[in-house]
PDB file of N, CA and C in Angstrom:
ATOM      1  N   UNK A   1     130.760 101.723 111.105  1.00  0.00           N
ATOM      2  CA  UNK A   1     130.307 103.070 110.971  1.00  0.00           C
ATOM      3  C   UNK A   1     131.463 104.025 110.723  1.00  0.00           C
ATOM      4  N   UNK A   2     132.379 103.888 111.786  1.00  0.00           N
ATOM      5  CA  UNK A   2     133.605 104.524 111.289  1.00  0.00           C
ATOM      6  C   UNK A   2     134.362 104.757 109.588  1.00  0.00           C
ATOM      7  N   UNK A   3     133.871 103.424 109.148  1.00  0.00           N
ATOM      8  CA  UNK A   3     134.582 103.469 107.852  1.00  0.00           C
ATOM      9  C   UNK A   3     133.346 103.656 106.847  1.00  0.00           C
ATOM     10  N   UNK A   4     132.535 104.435 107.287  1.00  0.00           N
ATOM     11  CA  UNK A   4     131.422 105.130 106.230  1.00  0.00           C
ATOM     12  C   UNK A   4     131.645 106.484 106.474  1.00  0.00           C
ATOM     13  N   UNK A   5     131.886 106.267 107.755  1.00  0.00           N
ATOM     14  CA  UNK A   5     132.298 108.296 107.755  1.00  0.00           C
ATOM     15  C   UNK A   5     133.733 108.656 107.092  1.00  0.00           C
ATOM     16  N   UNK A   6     134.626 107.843 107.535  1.00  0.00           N
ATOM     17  CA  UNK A   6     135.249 107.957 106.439  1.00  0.00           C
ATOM     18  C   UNK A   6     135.889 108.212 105.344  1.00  0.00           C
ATOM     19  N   UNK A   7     134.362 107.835 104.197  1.00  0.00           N
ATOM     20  CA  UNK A   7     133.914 107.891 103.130  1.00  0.00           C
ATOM     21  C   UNK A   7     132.970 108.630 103.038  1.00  0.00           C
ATOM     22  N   UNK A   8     133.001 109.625 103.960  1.00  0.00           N
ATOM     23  CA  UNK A   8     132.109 110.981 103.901  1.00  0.00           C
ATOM     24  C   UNK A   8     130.301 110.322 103.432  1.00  0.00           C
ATOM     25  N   UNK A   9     130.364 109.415 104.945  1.00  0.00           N
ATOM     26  CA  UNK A   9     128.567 109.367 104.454  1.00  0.00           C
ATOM     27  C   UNK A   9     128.118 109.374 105.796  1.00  0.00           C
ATOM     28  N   UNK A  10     126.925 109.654 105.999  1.00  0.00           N
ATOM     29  CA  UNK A  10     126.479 109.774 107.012  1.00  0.00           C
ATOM     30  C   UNK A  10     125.605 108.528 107.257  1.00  0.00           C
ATOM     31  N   UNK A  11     125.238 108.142 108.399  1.00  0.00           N
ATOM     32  CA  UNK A  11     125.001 106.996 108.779  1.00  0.00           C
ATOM     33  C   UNK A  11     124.235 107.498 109.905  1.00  0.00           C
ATOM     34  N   UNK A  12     122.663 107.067 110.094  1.00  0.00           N
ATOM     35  CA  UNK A  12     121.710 106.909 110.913  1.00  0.00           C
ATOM     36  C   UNK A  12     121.260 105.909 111.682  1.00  0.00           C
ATOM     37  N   UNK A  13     120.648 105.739 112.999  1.00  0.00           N
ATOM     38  CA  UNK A  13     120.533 104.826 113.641  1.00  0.00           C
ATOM     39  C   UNK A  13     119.028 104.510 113.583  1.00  0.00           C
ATOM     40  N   UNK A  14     118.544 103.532 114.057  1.00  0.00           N
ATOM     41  CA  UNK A  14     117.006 103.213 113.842  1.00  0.00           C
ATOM     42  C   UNK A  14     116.580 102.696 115.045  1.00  0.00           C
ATOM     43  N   UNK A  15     115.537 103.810 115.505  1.00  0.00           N
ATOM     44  CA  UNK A  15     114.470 103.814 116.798  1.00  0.00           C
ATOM     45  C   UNK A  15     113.569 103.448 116.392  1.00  0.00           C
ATOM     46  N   UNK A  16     112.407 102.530 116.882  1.00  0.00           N
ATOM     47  CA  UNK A  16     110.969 102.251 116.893  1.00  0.00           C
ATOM     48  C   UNK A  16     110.245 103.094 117.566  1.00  0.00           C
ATOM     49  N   UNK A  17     109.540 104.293 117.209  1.00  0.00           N
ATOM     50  CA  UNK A  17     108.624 104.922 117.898  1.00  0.00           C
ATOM     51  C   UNK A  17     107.400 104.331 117.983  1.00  0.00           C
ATOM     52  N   UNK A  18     107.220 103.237 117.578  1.00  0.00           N
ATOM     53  CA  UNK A  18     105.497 103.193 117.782  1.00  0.00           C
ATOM     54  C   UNK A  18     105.074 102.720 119.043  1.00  0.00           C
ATOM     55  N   UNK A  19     104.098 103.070 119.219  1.00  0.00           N
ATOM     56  CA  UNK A  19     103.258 102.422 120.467  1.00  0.00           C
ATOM     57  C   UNK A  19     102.581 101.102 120.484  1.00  0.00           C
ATOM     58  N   UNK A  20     102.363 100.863 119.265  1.00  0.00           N
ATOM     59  CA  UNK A  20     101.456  99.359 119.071  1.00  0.00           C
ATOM     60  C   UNK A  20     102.126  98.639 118.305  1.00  0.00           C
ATOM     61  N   UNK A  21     103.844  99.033 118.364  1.00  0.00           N
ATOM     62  CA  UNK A  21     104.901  98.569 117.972  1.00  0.00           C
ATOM     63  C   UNK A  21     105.760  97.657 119.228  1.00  0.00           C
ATOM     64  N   UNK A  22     107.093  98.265 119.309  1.00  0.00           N
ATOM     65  CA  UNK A  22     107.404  98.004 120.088  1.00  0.00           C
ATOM     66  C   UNK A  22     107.182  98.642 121.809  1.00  0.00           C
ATOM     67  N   UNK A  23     106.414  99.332 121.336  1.00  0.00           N
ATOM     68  CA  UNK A  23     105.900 100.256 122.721  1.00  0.00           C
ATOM     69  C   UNK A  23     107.362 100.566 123.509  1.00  0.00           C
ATOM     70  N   UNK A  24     108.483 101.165 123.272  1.00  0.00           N
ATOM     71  CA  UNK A  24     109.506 101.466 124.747  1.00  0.00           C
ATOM     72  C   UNK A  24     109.368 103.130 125.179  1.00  0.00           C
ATOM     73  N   UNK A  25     109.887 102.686 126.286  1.00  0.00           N
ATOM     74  CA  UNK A  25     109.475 103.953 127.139  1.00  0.00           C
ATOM     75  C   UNK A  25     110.465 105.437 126.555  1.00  0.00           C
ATOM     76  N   UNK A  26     110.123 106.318 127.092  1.00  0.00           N
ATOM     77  CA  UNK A  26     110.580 107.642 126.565  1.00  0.00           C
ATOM     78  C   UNK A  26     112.374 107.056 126.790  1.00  0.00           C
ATOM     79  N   UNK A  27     112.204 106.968 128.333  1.00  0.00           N
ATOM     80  CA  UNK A  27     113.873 106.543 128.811  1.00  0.00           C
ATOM     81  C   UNK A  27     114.418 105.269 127.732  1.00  0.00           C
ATOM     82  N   UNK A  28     113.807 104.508 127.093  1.00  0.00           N
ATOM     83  CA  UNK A  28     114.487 103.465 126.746  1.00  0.00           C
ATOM     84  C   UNK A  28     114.731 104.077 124.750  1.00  0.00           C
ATOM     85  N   UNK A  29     113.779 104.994 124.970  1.00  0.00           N
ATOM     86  CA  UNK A  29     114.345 105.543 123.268  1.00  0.00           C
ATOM     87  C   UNK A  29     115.704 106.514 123.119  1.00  0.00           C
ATOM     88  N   UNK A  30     115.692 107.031 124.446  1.00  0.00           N
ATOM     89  CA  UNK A  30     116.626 107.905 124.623  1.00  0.00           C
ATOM     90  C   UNK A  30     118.079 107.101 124.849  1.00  0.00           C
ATOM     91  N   UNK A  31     117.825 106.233 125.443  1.00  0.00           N
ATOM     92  CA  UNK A  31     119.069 105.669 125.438  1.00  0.00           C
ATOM     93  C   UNK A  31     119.801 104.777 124.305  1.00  0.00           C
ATOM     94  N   UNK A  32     118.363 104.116 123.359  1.00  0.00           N
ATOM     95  CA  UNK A  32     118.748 103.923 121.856  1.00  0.00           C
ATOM     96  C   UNK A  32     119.653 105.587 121.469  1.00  0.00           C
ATOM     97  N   UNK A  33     118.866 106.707 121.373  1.00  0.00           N
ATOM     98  CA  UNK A  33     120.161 107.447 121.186  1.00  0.00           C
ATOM     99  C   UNK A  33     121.246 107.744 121.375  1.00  0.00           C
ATOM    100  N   UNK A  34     121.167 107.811 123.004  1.00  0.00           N
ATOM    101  CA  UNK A  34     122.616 108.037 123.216  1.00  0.00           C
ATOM    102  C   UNK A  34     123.801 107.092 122.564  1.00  0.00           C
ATOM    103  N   UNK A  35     123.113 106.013 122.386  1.00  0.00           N
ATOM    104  CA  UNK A  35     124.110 104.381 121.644  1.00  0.00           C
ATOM    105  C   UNK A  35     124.316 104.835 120.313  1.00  0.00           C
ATOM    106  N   UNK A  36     123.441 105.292 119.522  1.00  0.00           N
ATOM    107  CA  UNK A  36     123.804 105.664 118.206  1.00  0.00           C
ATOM    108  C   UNK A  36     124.948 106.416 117.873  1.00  0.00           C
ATOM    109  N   UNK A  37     124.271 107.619 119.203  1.00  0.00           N
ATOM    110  CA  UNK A  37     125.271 109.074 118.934  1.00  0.00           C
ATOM    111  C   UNK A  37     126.592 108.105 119.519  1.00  0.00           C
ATOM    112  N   UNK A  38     126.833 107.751 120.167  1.00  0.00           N
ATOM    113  CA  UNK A  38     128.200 107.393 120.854  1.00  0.00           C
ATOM    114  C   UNK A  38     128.823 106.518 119.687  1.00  0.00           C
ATOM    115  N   UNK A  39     128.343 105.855 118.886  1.00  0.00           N
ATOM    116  CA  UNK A  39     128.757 105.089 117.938  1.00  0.00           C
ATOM    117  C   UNK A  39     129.002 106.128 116.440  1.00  0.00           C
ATOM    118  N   UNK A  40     128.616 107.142 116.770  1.00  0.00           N
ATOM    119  CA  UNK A  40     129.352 107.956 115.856  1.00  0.00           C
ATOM    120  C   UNK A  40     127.992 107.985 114.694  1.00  0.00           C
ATOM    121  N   UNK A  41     126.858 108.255 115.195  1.00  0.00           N
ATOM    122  CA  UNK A  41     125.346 108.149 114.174  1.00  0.00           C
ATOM    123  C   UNK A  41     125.241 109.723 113.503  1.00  0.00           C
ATOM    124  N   UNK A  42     124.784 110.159 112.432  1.00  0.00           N
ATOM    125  CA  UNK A  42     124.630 111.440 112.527  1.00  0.00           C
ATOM    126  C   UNK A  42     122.939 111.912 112.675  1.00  0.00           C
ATOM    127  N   UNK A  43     122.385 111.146 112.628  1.00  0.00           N
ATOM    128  CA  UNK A  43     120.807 111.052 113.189  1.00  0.00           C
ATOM    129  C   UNK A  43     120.484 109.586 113.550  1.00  0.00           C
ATOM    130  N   UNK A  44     118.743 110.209 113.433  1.00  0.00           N
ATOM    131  CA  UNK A  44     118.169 108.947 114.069  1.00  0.00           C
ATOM    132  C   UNK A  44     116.798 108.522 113.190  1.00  0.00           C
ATOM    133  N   UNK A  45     116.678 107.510 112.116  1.00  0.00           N
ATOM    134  CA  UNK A  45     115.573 107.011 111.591  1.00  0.00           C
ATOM    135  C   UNK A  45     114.627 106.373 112.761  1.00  0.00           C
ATOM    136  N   UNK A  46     113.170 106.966 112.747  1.00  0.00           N
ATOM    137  CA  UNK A  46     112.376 106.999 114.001  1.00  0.00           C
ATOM    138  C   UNK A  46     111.442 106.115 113.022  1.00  0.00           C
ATOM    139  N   UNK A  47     111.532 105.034 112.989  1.00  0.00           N
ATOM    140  CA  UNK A  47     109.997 103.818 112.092  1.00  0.00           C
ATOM    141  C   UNK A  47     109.097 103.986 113.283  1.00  0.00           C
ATOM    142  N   UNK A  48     107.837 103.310 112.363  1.00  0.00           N
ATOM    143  CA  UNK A  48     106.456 103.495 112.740  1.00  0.00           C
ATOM    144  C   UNK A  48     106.174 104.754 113.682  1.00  0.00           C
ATOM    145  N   UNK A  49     106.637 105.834 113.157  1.00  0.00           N
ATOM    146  CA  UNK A  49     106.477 107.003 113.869  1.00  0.00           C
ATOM    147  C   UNK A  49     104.902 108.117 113.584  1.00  0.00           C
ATOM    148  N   UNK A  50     103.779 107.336 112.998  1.00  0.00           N
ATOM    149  CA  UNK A  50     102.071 107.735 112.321  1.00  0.00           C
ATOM    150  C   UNK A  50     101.331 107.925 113.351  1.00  0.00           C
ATOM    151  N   UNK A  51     100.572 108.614 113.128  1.00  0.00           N
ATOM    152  CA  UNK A  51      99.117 108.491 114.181  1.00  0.00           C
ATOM    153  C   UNK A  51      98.743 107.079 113.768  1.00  0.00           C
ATOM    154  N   UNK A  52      99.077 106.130 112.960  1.00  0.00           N
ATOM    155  CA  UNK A  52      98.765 104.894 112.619  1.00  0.00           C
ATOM    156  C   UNK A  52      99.591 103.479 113.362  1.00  0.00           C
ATOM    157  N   UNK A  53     100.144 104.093 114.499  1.00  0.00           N
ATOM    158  CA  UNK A  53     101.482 102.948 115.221  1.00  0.00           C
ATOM    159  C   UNK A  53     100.848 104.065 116.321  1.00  0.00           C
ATOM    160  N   UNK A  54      99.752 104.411 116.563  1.00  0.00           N
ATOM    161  CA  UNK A  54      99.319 105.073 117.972  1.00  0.00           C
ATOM    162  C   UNK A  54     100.698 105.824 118.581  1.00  0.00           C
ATOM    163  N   UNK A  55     100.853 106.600 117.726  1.00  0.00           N
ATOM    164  CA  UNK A  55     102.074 107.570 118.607  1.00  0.00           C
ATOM    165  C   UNK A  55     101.420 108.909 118.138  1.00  0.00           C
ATOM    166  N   UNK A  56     101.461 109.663 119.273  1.00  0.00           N
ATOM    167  CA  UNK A  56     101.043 110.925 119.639  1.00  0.00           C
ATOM    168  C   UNK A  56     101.638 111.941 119.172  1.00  0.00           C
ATOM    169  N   UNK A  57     101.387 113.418 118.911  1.00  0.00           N
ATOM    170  CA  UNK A  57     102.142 114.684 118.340  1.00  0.00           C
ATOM    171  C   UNK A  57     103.333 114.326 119.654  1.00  0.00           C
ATOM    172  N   UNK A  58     102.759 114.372 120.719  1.00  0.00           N
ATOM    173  CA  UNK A  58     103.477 114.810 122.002  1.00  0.00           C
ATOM    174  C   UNK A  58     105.117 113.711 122.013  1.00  0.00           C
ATOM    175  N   UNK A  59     104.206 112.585 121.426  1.00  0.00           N
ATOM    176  CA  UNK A  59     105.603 111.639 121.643  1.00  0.00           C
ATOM    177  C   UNK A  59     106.413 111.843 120.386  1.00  0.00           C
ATOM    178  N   UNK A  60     106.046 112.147 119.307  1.00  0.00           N
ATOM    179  CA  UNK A  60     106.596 112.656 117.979  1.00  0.00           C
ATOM    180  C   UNK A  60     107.847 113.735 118.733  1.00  0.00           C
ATOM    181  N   UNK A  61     107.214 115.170 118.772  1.00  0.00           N
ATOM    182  CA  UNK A  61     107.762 116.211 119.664  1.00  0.00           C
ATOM    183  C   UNK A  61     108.891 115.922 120.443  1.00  0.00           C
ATOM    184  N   UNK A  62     108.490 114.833 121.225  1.00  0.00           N
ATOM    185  CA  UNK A  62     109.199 114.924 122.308  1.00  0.00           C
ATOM    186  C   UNK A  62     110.658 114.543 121.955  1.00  0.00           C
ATOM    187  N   UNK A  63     110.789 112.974 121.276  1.00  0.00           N
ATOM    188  CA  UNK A  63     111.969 112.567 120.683  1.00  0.00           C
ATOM    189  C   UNK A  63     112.367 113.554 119.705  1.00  0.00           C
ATOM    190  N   UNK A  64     112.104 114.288 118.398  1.00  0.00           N
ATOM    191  CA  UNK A  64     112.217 115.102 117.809  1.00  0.00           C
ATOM    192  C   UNK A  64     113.144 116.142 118.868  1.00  0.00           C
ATOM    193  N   UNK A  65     112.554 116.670 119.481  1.00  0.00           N
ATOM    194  CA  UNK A  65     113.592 117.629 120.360  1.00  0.00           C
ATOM    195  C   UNK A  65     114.558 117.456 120.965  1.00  0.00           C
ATOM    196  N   UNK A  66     114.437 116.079 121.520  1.00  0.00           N
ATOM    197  CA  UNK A  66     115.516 115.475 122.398  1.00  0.00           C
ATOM    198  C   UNK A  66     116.766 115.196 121.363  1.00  0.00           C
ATOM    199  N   UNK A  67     116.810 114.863 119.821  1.00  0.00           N
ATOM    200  CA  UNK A  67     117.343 114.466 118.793  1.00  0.00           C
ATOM    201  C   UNK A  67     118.192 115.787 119.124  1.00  0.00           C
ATOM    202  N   UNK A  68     117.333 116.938 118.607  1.00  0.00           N
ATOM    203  CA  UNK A  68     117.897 118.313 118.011  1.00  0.00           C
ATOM    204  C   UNK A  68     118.584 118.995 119.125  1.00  0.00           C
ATOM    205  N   UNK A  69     118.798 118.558 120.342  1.00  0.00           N
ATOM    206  CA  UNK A  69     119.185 118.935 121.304  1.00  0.00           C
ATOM    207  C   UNK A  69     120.785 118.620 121.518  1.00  0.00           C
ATOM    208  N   UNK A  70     120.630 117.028 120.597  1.00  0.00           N
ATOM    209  CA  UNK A  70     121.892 116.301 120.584  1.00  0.00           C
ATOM    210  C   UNK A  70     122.772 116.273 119.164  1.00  0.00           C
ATOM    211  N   UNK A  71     122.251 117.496 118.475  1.00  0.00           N
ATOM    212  CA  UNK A  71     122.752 117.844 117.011  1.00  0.00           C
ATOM    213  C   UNK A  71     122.403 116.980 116.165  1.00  0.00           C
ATOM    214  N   UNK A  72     121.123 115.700 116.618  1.00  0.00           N
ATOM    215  CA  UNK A  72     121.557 114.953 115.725  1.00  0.00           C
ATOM    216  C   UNK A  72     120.303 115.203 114.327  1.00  0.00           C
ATOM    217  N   UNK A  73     120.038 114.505 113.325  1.00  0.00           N
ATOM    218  CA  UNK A  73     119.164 114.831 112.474  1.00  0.00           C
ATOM    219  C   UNK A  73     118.399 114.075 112.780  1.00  0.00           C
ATOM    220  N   UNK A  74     116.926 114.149 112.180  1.00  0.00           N
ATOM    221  CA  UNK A  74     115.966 113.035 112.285  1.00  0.00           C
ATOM    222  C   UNK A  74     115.259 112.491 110.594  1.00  0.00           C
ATOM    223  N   UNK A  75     114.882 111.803 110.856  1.00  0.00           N
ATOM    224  CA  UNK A  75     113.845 111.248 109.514  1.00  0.00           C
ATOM    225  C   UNK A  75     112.914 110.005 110.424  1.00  0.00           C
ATOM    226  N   UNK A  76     111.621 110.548 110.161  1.00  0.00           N
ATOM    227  CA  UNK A  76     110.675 109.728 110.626  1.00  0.00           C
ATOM    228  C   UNK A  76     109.909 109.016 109.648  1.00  0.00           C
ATOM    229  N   UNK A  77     109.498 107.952 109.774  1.00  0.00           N
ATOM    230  CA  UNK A  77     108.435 106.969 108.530  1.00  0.00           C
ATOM    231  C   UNK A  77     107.193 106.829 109.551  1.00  0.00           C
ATOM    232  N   UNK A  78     106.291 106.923 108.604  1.00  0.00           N
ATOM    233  CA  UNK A  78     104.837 107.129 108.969  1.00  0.00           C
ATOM    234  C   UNK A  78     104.462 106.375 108.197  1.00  0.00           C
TER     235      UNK A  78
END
């Protein structure tokens, strides 16, 4: 990762939000972030993040804020 930044690119980490996915708990997504951010991530790609992977506005929201809290960017796939 280091040697993409670098090379002036930004580099994202990848959370599973879904529920009928990998189902992890609020605490266990958050700490996928903190690992990203500490590894030098500049966001966080959130997969199966749809009302179609049974994830909620609320759980959408919730990581979403917690992201923007930690400067980082998001991109979600639905």
């Amino acid at each position: 990762m280091h040697g993409l930044s670098a090379l002036d690119k930004q580099v994202f980490g990848y959370v599973d939000l879904g529920a009928s996915t990998e189902n992890l708990t609020v605490e266990e997504m958050k700490h996928a972030v903190h690992g990203w951010k500490s590894m030098g991530a500049k966001g966080i790609f959130w997969d199966d993040a749809g009302f179609d992977y049974r994830v909620t506005r609320e759980r959408q929201s919730q990581m979403l804020d917690f992201c923007h809290e930690l400067n980082l960017a998001c991109i979600m796939n639905a």
